[in-house]
PDB file of N, CA and C in Angstrom:
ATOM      1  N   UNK A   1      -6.810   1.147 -15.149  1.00  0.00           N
ATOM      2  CA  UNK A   1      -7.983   1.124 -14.300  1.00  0.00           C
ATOM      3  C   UNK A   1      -8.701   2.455 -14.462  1.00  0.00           C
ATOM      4  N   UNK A   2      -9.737   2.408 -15.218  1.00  0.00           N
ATOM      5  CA  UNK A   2     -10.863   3.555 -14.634  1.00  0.00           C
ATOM      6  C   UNK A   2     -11.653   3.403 -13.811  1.00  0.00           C
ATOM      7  N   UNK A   3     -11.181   4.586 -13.340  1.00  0.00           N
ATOM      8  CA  UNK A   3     -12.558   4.979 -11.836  1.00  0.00           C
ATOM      9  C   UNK A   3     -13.907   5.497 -12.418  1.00  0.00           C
ATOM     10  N   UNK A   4     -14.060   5.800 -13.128  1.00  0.00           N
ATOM     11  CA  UNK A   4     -15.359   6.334 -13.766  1.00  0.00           C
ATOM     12  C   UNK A   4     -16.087   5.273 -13.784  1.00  0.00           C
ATOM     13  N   UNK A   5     -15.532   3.884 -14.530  1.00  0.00           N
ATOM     14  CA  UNK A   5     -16.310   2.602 -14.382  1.00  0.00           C
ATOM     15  C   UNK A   5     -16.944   2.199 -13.160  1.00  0.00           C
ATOM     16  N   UNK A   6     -16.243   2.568 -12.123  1.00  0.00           N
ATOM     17  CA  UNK A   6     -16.007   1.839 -10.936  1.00  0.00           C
ATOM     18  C   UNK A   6     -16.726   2.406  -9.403  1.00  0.00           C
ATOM     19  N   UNK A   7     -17.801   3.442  -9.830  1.00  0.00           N
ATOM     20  CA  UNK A   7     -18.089   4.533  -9.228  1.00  0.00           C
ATOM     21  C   UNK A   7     -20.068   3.751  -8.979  1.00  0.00           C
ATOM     22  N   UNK A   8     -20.026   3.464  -7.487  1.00  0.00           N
ATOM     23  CA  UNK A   8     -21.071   3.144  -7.271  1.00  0.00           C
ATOM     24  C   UNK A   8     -21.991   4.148  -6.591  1.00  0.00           C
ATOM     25  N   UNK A   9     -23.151   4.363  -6.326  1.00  0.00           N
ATOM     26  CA  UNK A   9     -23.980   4.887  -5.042  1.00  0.00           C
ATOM     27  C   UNK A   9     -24.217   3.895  -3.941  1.00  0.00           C
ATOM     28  N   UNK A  10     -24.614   4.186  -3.024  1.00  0.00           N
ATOM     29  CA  UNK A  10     -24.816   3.386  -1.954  1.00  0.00           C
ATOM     30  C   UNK A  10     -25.747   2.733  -1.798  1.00  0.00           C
ATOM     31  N   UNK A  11     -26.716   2.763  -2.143  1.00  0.00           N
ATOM     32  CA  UNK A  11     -28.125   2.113  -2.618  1.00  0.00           C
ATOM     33  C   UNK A  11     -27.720   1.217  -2.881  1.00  0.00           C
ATOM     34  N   UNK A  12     -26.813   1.324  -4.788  1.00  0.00           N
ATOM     35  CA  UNK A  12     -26.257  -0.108  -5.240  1.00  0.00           C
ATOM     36  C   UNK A  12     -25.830  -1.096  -4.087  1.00  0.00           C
ATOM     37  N   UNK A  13     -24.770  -0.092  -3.576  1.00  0.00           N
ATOM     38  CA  UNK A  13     -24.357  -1.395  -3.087  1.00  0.00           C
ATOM     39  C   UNK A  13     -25.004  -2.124  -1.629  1.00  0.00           C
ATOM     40  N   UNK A  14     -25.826  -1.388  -1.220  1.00  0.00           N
ATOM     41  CA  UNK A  14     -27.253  -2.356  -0.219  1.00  0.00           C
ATOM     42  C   UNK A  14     -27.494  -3.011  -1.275  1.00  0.00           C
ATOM     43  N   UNK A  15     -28.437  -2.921  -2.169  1.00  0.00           N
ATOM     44  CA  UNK A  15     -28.332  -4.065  -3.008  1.00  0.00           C
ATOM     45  C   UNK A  15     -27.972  -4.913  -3.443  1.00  0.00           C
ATOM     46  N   UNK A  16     -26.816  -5.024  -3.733  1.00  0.00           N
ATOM     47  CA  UNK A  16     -26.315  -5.663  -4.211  1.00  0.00           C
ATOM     48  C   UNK A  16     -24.473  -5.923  -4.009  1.00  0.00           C
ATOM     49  N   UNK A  17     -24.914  -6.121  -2.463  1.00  0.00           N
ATOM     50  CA  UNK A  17     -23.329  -6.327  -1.779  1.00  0.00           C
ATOM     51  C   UNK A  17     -23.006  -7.864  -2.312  1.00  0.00           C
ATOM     52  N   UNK A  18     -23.486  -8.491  -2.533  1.00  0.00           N
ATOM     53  CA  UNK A  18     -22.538 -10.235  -2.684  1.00  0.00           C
ATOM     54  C   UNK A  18     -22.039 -10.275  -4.553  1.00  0.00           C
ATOM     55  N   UNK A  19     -23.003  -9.453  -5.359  1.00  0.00           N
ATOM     56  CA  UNK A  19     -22.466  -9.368  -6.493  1.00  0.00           C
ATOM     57  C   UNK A  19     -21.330  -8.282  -6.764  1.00  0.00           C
ATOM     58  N   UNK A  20     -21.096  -7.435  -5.699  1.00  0.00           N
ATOM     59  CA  UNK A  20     -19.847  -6.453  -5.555  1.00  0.00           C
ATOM     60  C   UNK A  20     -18.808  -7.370  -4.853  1.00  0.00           C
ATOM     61  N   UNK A  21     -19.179  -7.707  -3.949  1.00  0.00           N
ATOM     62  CA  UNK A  21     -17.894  -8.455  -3.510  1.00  0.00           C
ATOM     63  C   UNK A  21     -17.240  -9.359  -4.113  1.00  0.00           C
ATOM     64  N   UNK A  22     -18.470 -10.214  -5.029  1.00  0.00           N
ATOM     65  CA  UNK A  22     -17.420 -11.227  -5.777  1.00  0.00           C
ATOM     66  C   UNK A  22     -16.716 -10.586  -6.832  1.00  0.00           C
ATOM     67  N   UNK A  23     -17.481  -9.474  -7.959  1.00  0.00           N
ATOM     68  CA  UNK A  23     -16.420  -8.786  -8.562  1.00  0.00           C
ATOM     69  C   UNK A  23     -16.085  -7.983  -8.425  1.00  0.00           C
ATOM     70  N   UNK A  24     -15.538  -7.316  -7.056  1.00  0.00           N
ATOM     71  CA  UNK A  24     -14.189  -6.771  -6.243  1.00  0.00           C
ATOM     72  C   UNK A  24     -13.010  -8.132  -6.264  1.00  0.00           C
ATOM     73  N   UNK A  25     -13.526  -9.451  -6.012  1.00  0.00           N
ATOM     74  CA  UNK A  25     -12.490 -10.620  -5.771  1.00  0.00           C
ATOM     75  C   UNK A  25     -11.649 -11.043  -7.028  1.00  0.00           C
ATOM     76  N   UNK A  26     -12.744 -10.612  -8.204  1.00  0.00           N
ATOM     77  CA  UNK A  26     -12.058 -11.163  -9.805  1.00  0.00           C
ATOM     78  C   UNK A  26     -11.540 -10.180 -10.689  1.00  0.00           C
ATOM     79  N   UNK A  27     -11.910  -8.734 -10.291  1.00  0.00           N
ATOM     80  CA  UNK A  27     -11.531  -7.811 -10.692  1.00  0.00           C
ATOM     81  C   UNK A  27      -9.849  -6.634 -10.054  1.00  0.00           C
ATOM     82  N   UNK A  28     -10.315  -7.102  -9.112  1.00  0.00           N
ATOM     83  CA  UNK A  28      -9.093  -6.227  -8.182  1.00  0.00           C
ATOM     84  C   UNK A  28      -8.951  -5.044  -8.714  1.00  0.00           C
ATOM     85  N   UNK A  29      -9.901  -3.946  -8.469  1.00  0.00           N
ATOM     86  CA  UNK A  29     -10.489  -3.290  -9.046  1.00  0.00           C
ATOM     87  C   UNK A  29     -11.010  -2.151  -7.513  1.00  0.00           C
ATOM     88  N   UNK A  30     -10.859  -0.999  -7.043  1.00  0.00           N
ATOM     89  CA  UNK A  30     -11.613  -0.551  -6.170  1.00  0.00           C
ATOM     90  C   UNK A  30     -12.627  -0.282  -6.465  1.00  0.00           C
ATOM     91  N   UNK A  31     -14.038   0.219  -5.475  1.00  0.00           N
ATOM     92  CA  UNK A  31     -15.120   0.685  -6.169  1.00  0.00           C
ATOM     93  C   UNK A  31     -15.176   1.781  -5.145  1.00  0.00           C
ATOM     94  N   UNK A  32     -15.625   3.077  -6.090  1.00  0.00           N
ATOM     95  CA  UNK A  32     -15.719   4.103  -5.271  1.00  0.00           C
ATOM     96  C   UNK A  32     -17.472   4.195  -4.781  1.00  0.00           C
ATOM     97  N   UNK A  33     -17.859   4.553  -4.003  1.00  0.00           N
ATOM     98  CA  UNK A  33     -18.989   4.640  -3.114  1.00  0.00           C
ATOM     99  C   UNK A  33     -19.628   5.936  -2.877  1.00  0.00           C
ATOM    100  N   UNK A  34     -20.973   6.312  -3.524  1.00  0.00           N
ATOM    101  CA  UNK A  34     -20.814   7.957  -3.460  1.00  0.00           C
ATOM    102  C   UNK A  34     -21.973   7.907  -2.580  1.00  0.00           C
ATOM    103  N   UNK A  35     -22.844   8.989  -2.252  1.00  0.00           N
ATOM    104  CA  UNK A  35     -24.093   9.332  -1.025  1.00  0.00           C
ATOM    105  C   UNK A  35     -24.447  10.331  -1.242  1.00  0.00           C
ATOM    106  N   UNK A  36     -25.202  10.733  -1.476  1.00  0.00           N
ATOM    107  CA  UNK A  36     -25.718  11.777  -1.945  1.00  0.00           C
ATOM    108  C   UNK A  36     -24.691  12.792  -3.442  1.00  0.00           C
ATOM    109  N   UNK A  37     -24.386  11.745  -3.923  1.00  0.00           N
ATOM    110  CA  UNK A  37     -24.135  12.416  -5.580  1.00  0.00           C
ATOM    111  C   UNK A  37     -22.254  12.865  -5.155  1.00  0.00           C
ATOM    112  N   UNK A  38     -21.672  12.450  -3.861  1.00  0.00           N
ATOM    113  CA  UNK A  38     -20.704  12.574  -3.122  1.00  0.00           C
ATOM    114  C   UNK A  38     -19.891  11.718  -3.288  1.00  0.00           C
ATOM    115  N   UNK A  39     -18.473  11.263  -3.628  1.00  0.00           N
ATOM    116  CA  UNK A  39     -17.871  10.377  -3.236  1.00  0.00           C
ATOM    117  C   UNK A  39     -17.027  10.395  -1.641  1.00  0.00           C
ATOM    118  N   UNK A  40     -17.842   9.009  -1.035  1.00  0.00           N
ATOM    119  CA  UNK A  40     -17.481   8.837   0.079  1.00  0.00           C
ATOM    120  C   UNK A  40     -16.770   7.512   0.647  1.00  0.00           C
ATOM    121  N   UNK A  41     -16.522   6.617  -0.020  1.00  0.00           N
ATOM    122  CA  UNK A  41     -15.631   5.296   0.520  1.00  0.00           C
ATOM    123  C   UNK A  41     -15.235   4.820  -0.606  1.00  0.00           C
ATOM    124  N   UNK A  42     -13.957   4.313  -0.786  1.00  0.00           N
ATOM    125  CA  UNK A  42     -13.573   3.307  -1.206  1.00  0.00           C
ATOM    126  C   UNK A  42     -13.795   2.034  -0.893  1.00  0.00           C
ATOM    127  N   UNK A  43     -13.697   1.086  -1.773  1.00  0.00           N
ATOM    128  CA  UNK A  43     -13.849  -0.579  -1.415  1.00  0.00           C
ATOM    129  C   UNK A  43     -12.817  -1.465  -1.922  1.00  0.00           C
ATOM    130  N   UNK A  44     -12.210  -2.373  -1.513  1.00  0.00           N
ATOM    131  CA  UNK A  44     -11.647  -3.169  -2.269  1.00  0.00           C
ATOM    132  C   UNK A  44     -11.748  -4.429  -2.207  1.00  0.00           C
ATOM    133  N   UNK A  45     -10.833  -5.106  -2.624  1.00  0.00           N
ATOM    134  CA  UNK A  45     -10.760  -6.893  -2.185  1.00  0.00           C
ATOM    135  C   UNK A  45      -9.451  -6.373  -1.463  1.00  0.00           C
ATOM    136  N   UNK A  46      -8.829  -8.005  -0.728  1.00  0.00           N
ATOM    137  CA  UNK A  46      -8.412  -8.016   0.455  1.00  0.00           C
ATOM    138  C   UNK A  46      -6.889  -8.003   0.033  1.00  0.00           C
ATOM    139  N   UNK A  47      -6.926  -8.518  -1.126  1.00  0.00           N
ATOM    140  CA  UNK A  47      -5.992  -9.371  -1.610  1.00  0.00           C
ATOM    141  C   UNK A  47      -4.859  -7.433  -2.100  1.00  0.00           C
ATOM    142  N   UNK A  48      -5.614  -7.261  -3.400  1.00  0.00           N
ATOM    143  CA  UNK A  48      -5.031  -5.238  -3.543  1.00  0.00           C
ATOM    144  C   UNK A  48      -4.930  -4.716  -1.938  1.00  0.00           C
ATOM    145  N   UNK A  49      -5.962  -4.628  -0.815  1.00  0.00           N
ATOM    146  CA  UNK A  49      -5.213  -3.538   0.203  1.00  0.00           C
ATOM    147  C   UNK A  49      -4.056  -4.173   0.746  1.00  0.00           C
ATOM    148  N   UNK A  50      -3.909  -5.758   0.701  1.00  0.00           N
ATOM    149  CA  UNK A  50      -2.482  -6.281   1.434  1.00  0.00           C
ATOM    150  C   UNK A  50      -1.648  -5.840   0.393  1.00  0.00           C
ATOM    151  N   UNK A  51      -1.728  -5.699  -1.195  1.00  0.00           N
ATOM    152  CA  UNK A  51      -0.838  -5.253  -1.558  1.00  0.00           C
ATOM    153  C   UNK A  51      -0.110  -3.475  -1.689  1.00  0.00           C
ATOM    154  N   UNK A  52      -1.476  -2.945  -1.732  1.00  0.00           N
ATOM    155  CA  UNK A  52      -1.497  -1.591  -1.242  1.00  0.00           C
ATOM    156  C   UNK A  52      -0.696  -1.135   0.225  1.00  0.00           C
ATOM    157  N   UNK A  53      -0.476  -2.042   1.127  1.00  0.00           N
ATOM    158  CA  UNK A  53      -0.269  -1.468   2.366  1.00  0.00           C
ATOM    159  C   UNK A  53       1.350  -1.908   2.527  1.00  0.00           C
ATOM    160  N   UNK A  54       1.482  -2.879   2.006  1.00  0.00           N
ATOM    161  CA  UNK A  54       3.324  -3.542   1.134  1.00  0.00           C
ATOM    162  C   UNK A  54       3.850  -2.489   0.792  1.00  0.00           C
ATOM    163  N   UNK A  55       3.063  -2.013  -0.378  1.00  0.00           N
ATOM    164  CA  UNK A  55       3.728  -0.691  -1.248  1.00  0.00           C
ATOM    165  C   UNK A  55       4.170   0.608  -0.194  1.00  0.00           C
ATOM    166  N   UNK A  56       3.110   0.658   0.344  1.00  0.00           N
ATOM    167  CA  UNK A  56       2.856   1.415   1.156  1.00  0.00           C
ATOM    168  C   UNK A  56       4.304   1.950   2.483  1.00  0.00           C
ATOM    169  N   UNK A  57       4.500   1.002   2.450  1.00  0.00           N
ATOM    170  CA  UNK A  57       5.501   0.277   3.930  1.00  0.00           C
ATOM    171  C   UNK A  57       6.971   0.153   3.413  1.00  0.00           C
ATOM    172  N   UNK A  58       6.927  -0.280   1.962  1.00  0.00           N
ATOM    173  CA  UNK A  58       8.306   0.120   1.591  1.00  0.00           C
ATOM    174  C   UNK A  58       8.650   1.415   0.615  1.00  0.00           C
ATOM    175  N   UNK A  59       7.507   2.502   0.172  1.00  0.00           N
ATOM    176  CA  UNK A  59       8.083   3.736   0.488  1.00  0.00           C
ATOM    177  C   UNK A  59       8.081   4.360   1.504  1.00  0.00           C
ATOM    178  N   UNK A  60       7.991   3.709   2.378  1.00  0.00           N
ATOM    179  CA  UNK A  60       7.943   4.866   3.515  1.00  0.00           C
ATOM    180  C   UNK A  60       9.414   4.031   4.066  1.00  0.00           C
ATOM    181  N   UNK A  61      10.103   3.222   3.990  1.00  0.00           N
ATOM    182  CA  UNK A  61      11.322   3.052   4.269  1.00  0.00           C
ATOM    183  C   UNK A  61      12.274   3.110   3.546  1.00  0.00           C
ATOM    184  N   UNK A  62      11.827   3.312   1.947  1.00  0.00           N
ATOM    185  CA  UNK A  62      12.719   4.369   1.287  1.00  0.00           C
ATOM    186  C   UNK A  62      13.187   5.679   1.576  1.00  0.00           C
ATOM    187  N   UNK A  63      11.760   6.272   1.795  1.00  0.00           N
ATOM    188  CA  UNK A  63      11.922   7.271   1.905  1.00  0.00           C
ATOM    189  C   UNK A  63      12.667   8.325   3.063  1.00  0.00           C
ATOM    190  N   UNK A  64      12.603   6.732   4.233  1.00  0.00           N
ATOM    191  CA  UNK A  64      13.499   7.065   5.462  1.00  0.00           C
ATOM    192  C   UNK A  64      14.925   7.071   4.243  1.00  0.00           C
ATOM    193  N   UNK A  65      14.939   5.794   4.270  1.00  0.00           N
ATOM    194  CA  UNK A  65      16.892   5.875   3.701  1.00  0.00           C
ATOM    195  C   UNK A  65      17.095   6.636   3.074  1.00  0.00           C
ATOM    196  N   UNK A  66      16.240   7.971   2.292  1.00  0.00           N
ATOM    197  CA  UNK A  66      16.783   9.020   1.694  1.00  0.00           C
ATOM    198  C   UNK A  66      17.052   9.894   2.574  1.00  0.00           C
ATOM    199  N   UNK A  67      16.378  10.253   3.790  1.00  0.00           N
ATOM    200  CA  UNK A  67      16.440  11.237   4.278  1.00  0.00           C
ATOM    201  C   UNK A  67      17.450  11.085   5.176  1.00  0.00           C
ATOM    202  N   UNK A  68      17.850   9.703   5.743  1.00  0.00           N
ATOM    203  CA  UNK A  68      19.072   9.870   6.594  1.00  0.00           C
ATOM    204  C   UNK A  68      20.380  10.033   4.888  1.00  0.00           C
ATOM    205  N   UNK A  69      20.031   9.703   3.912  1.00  0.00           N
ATOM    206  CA  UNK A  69      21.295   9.798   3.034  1.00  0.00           C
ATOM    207  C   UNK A  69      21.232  11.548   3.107  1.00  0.00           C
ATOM    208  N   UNK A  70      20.237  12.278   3.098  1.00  0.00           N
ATOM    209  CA  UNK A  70      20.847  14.122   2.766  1.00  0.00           C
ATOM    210  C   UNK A  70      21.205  14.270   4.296  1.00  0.00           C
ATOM    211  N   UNK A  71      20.379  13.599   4.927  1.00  0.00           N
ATOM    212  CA  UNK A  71      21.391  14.203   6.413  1.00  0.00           C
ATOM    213  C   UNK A  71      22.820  13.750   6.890  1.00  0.00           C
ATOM    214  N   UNK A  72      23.239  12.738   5.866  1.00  0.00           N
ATOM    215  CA  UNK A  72      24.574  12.128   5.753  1.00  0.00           C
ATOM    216  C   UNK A  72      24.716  11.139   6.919  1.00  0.00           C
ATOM    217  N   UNK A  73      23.736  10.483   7.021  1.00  0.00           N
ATOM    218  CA  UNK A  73      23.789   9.453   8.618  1.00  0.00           C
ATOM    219  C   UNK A  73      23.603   8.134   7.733  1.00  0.00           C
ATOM    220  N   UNK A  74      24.859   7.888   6.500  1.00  0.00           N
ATOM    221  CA  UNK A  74      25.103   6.686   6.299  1.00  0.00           C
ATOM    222  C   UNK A  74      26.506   6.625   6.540  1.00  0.00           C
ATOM    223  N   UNK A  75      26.962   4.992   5.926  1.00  0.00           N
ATOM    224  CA  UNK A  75      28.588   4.585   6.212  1.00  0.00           C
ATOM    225  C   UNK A  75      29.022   3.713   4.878  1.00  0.00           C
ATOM    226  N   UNK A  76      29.967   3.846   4.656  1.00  0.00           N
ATOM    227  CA  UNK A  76      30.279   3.019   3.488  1.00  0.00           C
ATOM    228  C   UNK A  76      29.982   1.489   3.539  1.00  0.00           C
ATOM    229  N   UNK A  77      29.877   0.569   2.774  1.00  0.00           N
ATOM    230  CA  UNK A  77      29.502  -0.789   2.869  1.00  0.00           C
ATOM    231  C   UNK A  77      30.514  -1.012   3.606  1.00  0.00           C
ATOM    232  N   UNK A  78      31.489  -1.204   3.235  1.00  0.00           N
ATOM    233  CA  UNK A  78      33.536  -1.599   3.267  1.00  0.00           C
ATOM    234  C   UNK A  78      33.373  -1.567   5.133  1.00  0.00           C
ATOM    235  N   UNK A  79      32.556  -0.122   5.407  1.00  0.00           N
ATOM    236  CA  UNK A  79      32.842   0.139   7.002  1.00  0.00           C
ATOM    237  C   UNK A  79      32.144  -0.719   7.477  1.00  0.00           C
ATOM    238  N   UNK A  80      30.979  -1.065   6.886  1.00  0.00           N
ATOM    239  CA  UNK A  80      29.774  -1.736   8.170  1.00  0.00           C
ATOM    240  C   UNK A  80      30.290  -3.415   7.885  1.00  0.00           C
ATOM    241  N   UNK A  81      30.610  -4.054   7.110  1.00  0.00           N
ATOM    242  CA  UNK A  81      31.345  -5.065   6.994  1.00  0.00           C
ATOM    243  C   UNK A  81      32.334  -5.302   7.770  1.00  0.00           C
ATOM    244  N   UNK A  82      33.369  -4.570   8.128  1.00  0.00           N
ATOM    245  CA  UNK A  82      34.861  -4.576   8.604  1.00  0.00           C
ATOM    246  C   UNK A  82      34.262  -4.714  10.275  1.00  0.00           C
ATOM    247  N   UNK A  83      33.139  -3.291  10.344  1.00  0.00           N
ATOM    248  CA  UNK A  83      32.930  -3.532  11.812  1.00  0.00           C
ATOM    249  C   UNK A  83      31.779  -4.898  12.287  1.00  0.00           C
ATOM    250  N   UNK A  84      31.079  -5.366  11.465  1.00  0.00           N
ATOM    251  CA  UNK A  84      30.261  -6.659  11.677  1.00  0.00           C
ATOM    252  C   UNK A  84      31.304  -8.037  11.546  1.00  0.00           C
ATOM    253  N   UNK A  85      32.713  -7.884  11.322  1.00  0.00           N
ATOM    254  CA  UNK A  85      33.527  -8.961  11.054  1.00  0.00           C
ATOM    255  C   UNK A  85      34.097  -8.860  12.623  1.00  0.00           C
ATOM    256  N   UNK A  86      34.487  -7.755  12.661  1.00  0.00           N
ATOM    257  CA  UNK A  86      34.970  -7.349  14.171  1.00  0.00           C
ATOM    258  C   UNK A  86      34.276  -7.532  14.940  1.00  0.00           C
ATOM    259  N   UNK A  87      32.963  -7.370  15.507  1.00  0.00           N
ATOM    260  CA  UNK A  87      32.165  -7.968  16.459  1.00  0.00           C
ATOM    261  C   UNK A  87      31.756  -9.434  16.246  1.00  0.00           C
ATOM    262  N   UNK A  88      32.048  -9.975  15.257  1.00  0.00           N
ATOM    263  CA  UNK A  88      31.911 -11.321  15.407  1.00  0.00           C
ATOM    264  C   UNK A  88      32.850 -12.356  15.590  1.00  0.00           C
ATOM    265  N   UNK A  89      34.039 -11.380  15.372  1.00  0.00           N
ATOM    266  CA  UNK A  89      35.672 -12.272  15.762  1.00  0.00           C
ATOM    267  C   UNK A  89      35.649 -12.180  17.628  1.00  0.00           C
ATOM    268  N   UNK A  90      35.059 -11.159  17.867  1.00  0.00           N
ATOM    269  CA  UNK A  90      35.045 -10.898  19.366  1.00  0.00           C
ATOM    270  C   UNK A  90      33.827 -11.781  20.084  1.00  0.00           C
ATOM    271  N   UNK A  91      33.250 -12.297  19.537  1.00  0.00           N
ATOM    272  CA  UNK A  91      32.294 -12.879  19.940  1.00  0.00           C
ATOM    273  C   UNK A  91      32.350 -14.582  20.000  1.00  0.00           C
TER     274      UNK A  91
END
């Protein structure tokens, strides 16, 4: 993906919002949005930010499970098994 391609002004896109939106829909492709010679918004289709925000959501719960692994606030599989067998024999 180049962004250089993909680099609108704002004018354009008053103009010509229904021919951006449809190829934002076939392209999946962001378009950057500039204003005065500025880049100021991104755009996308709906379909990339649901996948963007996925991505999004499972590094950030990676990145939890690393940080409890250096702070050592895990348990061996063997343990959490033995004790999920045990609360369910008790149950």
């Amino acid at each position: 993906m180049k962004l250089s391609r993909q680099i609108k002004s704002i004018s354009y896109l008053k103009a010509h919002a229904a021919e951006i939106v449809r190829k934002l829909g076939e392209q999946q492709e962001p378009l950057v949005i500039t204003q005065n010679g500025e880049a100021k918004v991104v755009i996308q289709d709906i379909e990339s930010y649901e996948q963007t925000q996925e991505t999004m959501a499972l590094l950030k719960i990676l990145a939890l499970g690393m940080h409890q692994i250096e702070e050592g606030k895990v348990l061996p599989a063997e343990d959490v098994i033995r004790r999920l067998r045990k609360r369910q024999e008790a149950h």
